[in-house]
Protein backbone atom coordinates (compact mmCIF):
# COMPACT_ATOMS: atom_id res chain seq x y z
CA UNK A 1 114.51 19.17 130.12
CA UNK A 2 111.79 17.40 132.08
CA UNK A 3 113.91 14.28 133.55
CA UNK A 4 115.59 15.81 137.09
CA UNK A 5 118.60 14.41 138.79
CA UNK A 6 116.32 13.35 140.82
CA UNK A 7 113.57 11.50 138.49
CA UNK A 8 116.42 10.09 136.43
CA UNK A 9 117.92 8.48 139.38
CA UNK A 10 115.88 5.42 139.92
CA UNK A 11 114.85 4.33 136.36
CA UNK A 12 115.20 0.87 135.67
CA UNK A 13 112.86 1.06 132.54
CA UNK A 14 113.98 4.76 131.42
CA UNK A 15 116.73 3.86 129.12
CA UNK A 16 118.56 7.37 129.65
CA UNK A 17 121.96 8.00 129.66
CA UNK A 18 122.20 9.46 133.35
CA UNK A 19 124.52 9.65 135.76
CA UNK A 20 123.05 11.64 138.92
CA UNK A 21 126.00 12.48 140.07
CA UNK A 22 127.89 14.01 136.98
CA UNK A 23 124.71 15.84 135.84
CA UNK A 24 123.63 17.56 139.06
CA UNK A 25 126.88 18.93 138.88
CA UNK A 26 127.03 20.03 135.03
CA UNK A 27 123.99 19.53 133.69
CA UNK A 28 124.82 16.61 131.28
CA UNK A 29 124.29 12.68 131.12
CA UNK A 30 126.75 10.57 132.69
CA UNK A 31 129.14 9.74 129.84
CA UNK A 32 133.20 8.82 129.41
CA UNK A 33 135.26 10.15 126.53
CA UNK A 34 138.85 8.29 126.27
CA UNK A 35 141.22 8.76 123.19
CA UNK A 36 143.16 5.30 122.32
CA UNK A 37 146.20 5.36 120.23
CA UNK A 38 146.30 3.89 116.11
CA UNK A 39 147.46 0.79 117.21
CA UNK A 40 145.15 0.14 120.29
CA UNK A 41 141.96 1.29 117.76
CA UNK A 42 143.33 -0.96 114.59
CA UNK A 43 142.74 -3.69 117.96
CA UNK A 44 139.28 -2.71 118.68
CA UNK A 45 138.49 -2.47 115.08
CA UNK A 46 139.67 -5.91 114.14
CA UNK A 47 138.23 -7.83 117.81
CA UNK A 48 135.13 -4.99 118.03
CA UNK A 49 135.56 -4.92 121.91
CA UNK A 50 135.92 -1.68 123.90
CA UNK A 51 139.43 -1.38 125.42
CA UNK A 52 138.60 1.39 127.95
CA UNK A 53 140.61 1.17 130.42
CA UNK A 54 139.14 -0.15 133.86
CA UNK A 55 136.20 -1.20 131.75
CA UNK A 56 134.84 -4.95 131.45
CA UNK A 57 135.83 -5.36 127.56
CA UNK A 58 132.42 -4.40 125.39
CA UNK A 59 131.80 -6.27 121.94
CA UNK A 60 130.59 -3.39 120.02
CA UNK A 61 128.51 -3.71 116.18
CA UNK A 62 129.37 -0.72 114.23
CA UNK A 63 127.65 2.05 113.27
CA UNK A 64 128.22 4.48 110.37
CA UNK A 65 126.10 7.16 110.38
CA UNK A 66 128.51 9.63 108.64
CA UNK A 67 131.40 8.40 107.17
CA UNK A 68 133.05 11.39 107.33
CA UNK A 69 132.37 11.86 111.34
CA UNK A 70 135.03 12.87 113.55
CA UNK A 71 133.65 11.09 116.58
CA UNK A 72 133.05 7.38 117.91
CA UNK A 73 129.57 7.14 120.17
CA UNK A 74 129.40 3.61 122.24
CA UNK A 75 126.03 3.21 123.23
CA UNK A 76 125.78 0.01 125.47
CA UNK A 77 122.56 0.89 127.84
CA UNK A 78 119.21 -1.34 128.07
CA UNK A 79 116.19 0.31 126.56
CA UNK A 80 112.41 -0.70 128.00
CA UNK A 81 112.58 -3.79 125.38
CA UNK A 82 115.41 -5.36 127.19
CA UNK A 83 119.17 -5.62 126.73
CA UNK A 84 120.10 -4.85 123.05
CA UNK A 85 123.18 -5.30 120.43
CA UNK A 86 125.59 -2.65 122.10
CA UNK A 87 126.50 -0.54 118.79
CA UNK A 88 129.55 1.89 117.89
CA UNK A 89 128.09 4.84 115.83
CA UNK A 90 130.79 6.74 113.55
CA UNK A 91 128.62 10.05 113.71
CA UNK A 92 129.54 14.03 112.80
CA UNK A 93 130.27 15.79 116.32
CA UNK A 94 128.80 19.06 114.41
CA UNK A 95 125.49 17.48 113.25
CA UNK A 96 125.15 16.21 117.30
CA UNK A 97 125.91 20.03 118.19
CA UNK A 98 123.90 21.57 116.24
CA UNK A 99 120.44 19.70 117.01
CA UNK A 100 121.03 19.63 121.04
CA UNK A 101 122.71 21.77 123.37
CA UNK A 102 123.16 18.73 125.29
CA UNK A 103 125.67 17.35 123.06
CA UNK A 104 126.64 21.24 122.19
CA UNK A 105 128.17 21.50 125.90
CA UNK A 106 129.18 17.72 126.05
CA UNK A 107 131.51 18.34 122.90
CA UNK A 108 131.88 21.82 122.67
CA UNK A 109 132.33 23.02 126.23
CA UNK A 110 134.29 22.82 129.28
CA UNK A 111 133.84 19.31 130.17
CA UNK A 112 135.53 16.14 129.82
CA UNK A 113 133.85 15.05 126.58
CA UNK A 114 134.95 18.13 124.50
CA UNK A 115 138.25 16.98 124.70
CA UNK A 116 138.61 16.12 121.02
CA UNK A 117 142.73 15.31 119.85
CA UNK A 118 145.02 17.66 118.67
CA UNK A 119 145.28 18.49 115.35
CA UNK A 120 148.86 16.88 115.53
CA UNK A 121 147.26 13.85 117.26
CA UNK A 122 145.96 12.14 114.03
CA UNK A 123 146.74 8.84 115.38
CA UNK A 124 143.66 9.14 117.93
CA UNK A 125 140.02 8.59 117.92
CA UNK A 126 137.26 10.94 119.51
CA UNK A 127 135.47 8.74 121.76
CA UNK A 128 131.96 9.37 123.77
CA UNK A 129 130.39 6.63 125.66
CA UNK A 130 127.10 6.84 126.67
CA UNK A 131 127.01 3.68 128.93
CA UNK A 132 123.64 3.93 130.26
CA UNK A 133 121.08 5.01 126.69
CA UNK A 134 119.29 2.79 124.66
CA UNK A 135 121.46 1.42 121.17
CA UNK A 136 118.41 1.51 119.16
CA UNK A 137 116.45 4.29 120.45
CA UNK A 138 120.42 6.19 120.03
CA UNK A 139 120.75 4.73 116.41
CA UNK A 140 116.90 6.46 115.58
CA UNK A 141 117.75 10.09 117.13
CA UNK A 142 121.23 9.85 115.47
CA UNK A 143 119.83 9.61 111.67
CA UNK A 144 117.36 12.26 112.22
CA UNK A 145 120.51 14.44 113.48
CA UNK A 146 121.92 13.76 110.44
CA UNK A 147 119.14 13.99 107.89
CA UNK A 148 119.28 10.41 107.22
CA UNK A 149 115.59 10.29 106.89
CA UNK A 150 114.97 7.48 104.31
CA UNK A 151 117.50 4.95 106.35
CA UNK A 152 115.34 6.34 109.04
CA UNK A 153 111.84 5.94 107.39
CA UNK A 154 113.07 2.10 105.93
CA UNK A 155 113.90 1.16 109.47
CA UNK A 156 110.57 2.14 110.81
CA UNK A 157 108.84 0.25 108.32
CA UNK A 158 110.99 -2.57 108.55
CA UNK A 159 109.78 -2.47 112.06
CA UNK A 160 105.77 -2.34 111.49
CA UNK A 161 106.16 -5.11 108.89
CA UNK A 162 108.07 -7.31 111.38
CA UNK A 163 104.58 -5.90 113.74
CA UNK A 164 102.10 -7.31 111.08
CA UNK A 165 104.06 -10.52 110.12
CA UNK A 166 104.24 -13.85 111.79
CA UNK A 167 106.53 -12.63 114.76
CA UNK A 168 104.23 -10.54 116.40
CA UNK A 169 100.79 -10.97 117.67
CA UNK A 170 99.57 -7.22 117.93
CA UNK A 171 101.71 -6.72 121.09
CA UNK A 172 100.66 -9.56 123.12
CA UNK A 173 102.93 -11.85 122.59
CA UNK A 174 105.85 -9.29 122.46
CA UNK A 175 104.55 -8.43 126.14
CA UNK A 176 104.67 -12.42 127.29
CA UNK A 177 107.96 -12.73 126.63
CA UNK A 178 109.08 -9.47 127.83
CA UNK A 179 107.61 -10.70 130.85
CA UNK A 180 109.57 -13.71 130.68
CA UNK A 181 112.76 -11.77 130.39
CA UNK A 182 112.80 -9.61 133.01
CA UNK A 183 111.26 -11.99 135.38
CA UNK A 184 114.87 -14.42 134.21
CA UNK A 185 112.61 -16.95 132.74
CA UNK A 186 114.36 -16.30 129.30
CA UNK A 187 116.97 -13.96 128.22
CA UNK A 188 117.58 -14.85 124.77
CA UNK A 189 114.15 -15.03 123.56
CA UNK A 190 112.83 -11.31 123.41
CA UNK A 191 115.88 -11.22 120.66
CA UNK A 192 113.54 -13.19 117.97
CA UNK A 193 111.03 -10.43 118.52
CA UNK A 194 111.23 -6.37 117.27
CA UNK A 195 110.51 -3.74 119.84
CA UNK A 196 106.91 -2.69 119.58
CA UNK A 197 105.65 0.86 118.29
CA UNK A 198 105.35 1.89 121.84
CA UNK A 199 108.66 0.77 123.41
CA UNK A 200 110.38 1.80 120.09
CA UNK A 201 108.78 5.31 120.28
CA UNK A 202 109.05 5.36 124.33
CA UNK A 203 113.06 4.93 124.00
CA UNK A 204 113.28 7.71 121.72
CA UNK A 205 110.87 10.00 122.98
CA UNK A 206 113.04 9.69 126.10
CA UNK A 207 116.42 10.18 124.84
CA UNK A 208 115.41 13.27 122.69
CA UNK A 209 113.30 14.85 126.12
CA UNK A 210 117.07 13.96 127.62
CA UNK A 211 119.37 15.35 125.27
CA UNK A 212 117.00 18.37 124.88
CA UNK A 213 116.04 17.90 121.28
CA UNK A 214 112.49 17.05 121.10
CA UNK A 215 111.50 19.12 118.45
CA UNK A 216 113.64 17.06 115.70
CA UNK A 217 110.89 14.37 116.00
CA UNK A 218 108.01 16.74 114.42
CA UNK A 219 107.89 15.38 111.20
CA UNK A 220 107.02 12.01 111.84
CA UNK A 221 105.46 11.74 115.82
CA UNK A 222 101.77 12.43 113.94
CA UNK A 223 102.29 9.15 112.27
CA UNK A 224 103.90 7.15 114.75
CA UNK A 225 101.15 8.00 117.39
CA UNK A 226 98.74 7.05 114.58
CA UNK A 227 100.46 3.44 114.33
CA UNK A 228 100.47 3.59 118.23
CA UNK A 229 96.33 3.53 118.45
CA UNK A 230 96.65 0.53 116.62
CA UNK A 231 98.59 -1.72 118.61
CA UNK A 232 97.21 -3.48 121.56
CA UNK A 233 99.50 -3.54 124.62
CA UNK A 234 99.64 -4.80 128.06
CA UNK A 235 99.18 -3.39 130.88
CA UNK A 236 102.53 -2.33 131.74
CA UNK A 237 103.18 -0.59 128.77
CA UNK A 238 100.41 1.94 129.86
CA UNK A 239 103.00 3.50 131.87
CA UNK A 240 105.22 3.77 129.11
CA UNK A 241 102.21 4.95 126.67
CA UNK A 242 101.18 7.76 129.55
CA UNK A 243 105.12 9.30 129.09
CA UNK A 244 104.39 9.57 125.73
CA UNK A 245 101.34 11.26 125.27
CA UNK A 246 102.81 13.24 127.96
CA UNK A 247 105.90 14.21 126.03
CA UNK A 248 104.29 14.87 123.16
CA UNK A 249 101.42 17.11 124.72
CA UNK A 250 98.02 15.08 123.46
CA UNK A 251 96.23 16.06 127.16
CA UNK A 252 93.00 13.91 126.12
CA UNK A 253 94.96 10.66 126.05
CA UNK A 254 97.66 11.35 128.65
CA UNK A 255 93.80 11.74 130.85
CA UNK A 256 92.71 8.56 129.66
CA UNK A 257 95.59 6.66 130.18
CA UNK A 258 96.04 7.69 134.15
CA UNK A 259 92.47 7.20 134.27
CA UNK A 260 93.27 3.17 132.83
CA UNK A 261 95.87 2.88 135.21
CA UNK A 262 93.80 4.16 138.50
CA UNK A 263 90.71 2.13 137.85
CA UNK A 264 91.58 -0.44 135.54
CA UNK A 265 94.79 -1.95 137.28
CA UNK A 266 95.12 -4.18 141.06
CA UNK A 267 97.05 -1.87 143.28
CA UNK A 268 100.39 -3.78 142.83
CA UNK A 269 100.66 -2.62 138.78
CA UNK A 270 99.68 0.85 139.03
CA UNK A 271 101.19 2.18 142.30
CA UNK A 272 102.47 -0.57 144.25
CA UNK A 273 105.36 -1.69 144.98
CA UNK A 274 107.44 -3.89 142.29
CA UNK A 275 108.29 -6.79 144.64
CA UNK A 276 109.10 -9.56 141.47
CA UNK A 277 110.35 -7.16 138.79
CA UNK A 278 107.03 -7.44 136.54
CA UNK A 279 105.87 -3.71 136.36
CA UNK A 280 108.06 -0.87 137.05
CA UNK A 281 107.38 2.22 136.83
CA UNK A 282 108.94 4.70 134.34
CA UNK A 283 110.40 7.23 136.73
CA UNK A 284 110.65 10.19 134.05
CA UNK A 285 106.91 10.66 133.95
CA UNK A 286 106.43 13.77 136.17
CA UNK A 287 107.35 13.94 139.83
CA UNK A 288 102.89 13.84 140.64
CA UNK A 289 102.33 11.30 138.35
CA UNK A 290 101.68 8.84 140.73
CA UNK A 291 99.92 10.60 143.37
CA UNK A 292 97.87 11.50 140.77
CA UNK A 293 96.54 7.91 139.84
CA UNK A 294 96.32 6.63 143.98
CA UNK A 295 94.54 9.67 144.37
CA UNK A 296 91.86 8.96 141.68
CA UNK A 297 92.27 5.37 142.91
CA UNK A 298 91.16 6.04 146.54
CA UNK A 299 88.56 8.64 145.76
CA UNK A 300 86.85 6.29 143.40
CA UNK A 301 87.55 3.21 145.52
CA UNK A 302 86.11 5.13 148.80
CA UNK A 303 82.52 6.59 146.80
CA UNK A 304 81.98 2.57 145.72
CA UNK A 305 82.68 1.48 148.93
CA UNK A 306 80.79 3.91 150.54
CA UNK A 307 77.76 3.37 148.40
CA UNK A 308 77.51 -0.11 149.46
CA UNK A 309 78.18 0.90 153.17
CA UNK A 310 75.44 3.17 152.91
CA UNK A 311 72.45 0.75 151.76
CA UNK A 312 74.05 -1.93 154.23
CA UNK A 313 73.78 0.43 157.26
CA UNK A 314 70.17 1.11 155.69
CA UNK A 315 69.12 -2.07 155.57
CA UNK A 316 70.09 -2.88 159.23
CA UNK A 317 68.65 -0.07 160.58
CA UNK A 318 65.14 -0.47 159.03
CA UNK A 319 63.82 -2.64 161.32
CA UNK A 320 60.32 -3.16 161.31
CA UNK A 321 59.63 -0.41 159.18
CA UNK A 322 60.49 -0.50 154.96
CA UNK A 323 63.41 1.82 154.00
CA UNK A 324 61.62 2.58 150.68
CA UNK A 325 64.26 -0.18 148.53
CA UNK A 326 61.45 -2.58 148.17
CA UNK A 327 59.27 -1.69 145.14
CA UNK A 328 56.88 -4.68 145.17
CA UNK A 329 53.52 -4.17 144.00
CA UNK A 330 50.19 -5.85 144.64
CA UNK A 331 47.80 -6.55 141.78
CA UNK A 332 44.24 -5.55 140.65
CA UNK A 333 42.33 -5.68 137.53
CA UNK A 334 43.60 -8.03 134.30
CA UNK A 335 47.32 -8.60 136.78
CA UNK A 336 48.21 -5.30 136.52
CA UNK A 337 50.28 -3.63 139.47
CA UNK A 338 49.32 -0.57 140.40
CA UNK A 339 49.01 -0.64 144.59
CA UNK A 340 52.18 -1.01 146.93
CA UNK A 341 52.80 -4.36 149.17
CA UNK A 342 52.08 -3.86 153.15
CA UNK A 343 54.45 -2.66 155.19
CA UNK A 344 55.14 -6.00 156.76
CA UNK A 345 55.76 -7.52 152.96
CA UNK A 346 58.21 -5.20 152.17
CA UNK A 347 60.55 -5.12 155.19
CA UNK A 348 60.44 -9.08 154.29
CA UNK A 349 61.68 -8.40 150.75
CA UNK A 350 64.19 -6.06 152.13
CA UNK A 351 65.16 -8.58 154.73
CA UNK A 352 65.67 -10.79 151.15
CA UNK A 353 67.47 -7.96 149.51
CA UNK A 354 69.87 -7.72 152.94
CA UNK A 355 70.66 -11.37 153.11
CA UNK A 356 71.57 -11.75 149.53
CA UNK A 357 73.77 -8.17 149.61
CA UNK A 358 75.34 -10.13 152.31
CA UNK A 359 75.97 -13.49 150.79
CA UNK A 360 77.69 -11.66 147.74
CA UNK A 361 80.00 -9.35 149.42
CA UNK A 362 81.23 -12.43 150.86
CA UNK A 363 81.65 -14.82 147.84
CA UNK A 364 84.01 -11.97 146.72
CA UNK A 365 85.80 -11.60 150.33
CA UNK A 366 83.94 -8.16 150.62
CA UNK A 367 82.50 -8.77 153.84
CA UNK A 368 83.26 -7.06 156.75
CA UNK A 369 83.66 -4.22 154.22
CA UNK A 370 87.16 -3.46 153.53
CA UNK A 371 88.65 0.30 153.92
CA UNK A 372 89.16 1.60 150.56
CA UNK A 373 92.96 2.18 151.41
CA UNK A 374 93.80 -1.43 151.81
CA UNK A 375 91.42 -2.87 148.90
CA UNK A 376 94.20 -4.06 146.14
CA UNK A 377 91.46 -5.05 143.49
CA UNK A 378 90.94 -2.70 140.48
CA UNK A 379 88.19 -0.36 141.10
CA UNK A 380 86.23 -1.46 137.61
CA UNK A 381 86.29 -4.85 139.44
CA UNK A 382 84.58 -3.62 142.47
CA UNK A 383 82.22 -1.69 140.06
CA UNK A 384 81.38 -4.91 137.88
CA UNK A 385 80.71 -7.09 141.46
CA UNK A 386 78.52 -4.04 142.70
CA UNK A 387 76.44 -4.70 139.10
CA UNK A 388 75.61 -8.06 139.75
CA UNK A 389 74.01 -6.53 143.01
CA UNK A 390 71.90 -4.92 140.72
CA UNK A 391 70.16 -7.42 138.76
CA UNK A 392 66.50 -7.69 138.97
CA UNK A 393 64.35 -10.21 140.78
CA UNK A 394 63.10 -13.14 138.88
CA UNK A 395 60.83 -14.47 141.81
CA UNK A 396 56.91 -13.47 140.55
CA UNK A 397 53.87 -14.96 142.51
CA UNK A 398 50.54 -15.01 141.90
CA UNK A 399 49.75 -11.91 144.19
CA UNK A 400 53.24 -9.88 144.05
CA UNK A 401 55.74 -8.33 141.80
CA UNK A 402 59.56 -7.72 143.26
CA UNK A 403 60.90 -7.36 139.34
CA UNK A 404 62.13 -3.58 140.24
CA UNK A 405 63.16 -4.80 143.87
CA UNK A 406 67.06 -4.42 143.35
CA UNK A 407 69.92 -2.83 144.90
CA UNK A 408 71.27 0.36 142.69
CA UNK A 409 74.80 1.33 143.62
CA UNK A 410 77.45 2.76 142.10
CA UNK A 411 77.14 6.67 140.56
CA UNK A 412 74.02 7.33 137.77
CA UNK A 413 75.95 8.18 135.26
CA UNK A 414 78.08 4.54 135.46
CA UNK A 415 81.72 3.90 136.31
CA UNK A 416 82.46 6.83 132.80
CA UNK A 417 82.09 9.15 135.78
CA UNK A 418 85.08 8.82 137.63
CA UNK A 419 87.96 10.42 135.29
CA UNK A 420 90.98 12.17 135.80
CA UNK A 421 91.73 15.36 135.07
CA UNK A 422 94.90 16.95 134.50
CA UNK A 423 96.11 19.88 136.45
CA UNK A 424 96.97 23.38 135.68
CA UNK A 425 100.50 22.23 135.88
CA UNK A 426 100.17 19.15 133.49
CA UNK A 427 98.21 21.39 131.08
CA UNK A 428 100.57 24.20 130.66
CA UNK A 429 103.45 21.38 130.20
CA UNK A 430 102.18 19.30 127.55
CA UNK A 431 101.02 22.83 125.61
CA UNK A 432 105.09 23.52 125.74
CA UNK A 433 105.75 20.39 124.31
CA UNK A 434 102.89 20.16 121.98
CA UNK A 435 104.16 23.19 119.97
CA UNK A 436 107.89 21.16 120.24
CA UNK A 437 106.35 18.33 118.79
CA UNK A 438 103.90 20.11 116.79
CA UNK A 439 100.94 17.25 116.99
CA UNK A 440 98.11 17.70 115.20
């Protein structure tokens, strides 16, 4: 599986069901399995709490995948959308088995949750909890499990209507008041709003990488990638959207997507730190990820930087002699331009050129020139400011021309150049789970 101990640990936004401790030392999500007696379960039925013992009491909505099942899931966990109904699913321990070996050791091996009662125990309940994944995201990989594909395929759509209809403004508004929610501004809100395509499809990407059982999404993640070009989305549900295309091996958009977040985001949302709770980052994304976009940051950051150290220090050091930036021309028959201006004309145009390079680099707090480690502004920013540098003279005379006298910086083939790349590494993983997934 591609979530370590050690990536799983810290993931506030990874609705997994982990427990660091518990799976470093078997191999398997942090989970509790309890058996109650008929009595104590005719209880939970009737009030729909969790009795565990030691355990604040859970109200639980139920479930019934299989009605036949011989085990009770409780699923409790926040996914990336927020907290969510917790739900009880009645589900077919054989079905989970079969689909991941996950579940196949969880149930079926020498562990605490393959403690199933005795055949003379009828008055018991099987019981998993999974205290830390997703209800919905659970409720999605469960019905696939269990061939329950039109439930599955009518919930989906339920969803994208909900997307097109009055509640949802293309993803924008479903960011706003995710926003609000995790910043405490409103926790009941987000519940009048469905999960967008890429939260819904983040959760379950997730908990099928987790439980080792990717490859049951193949028939449908063609189509819901589809539906995810389609939807807008803010910007920190790029991270989410870059763990996607990662898990599901599409190497031309997982490149796109770290390129976004390097050179399209202030420091703070793509690799900074998360000092209010507004943009955390998904910590099963791979262990490089984010050296990967403050590298591309930095290198891009430093060659824009430098490009406008360079003409500065040019400029300067000219002196009394042109530096070749002036282009001004003097005119001769029917005001045509065909000769050069003097020498002492252009190092006065370039004196122009220095003084207004000057006066914009510090309307934009540029100026003294900023190392490119400390700059928080996106890059594209930087590049857009470094345009206006560019814009051509308007001041014409009778006996000059300065129209070509501007300041080109930035690379010739425009900001498109700077673009990640992903490694050897990267490649070879997303080719492994590209034939999982089998994405067109």
């Amino acid at each position: 599986m591609t979530g370590t101990p050690s990536q799983m640990d810290e993931a506030p936004l990874a609705a997994v069901a982990s427990d660091s401790v518990a799976r470093e030392a078997t191999g398997l999500p942090g989970v509790e399995a309890f058996s109650v007696t008929e009595d104590d379960y005719d209880a939970k039925l009737e009030t729909g709490l969790d009795i565990h013992e030691g355990s604040e009491a859970i109200e639980y909505e139920t479930q019934t995948i299989d009605p036949r099942g011989d085990l009770w899931v409780l699923v409790h966990g926040v996914g990336s959308w927020g907290p969510a109904t917790p739900l009880r699913f009645r589900v077919c321990s054989r079905a989970l088995a079969r689909k991941s070996p996950v579940f196949e050791k969880m149930l079926y091996g020498d562990f605490a949750e393959s403690q199933r009662p005795e055949p003379n125990e009828q008055e018991k309940e099987w019981v998993l909890t999974l205290p830390e994944s997703p209800p919905l995201a659970m409720k999605q990989l469960f019905k696939i499990m269990h061939c329950s594909f039109d439930a599955l395929e009518k919930e989906v759509d339920a969803h994208q209507e909900n997307a097109d209809g009055s509640n949802w403004d293309k993803g924008a508004q479903n960011v706003e008041v995710y926003q609000d929610t995790v910043n405490g501004m409103d926790e009941n809100k987000l519940q009048q709003y469905p999960p967008s395509i890429t939260r819904q499809l983040y959760d379950l990407t997730v908990v099928a990488d987790f439980f080792d059982c990717a490859s049951i999404l193949k028939p449908w993640v063609s189509s819901w990638v589809k539906n995810l070009e389609e939807e807008s989305y803010g910007e920190d549900d790029a991270m989410h959207r870059a763990w996607i295309y990662y898990q599901t091996g599409q190497i031309d958009r997982y490149e796109a997507i770290v390129t976004q977040l390097a050179l399209h985001s202030p420091y703070t949302q793509c690799i900074g730190d998360d000092i209010h709770g507004e943009f955390l980052t998904p910590s099963v994304l791979p262990a490089e990820f984010l050296d990967s976009v403050a590298s591309l940051r930095l290198e891009t950051i430093t060659a824009l930087i430098g490009s406008i150290r360079d003409t500065v220090d040019l400029l300067l050091e000219g002196g009394d002699c042109p530096v070749d930036l002036c282009k001004g021309q003097l005119p001769y028959v029917h005001r045509r331009y065909s000769q050069p201006l003097p020498s002492n004309r252009r190092v006065d145009c370039e004196a122009r050129m220095l003084g207004f390079l000057q006066r914009e680099l510090h309307k934009h707090n540029l100026l003294p020139l900023p190392l490119a480690e400390t700059l928080t502004m996106a890059p594209v920013t930087l590049y857009y400011i470094m345009e206006g540098f560019s814009r051509n003279r308007e001041n014409n005379d009778d006996t000059t021309h300065h129209y070509e006298c501007v300041i080109k910086l930035g690379p010739e083939g425009g900001f498109d150049t700077y673009r990640y790349q992903a490694s050897e590494q990267e490649i070879a993983e997303m080719a492994r789970k590209r034939s999982l997934t089998g994405i067109a």
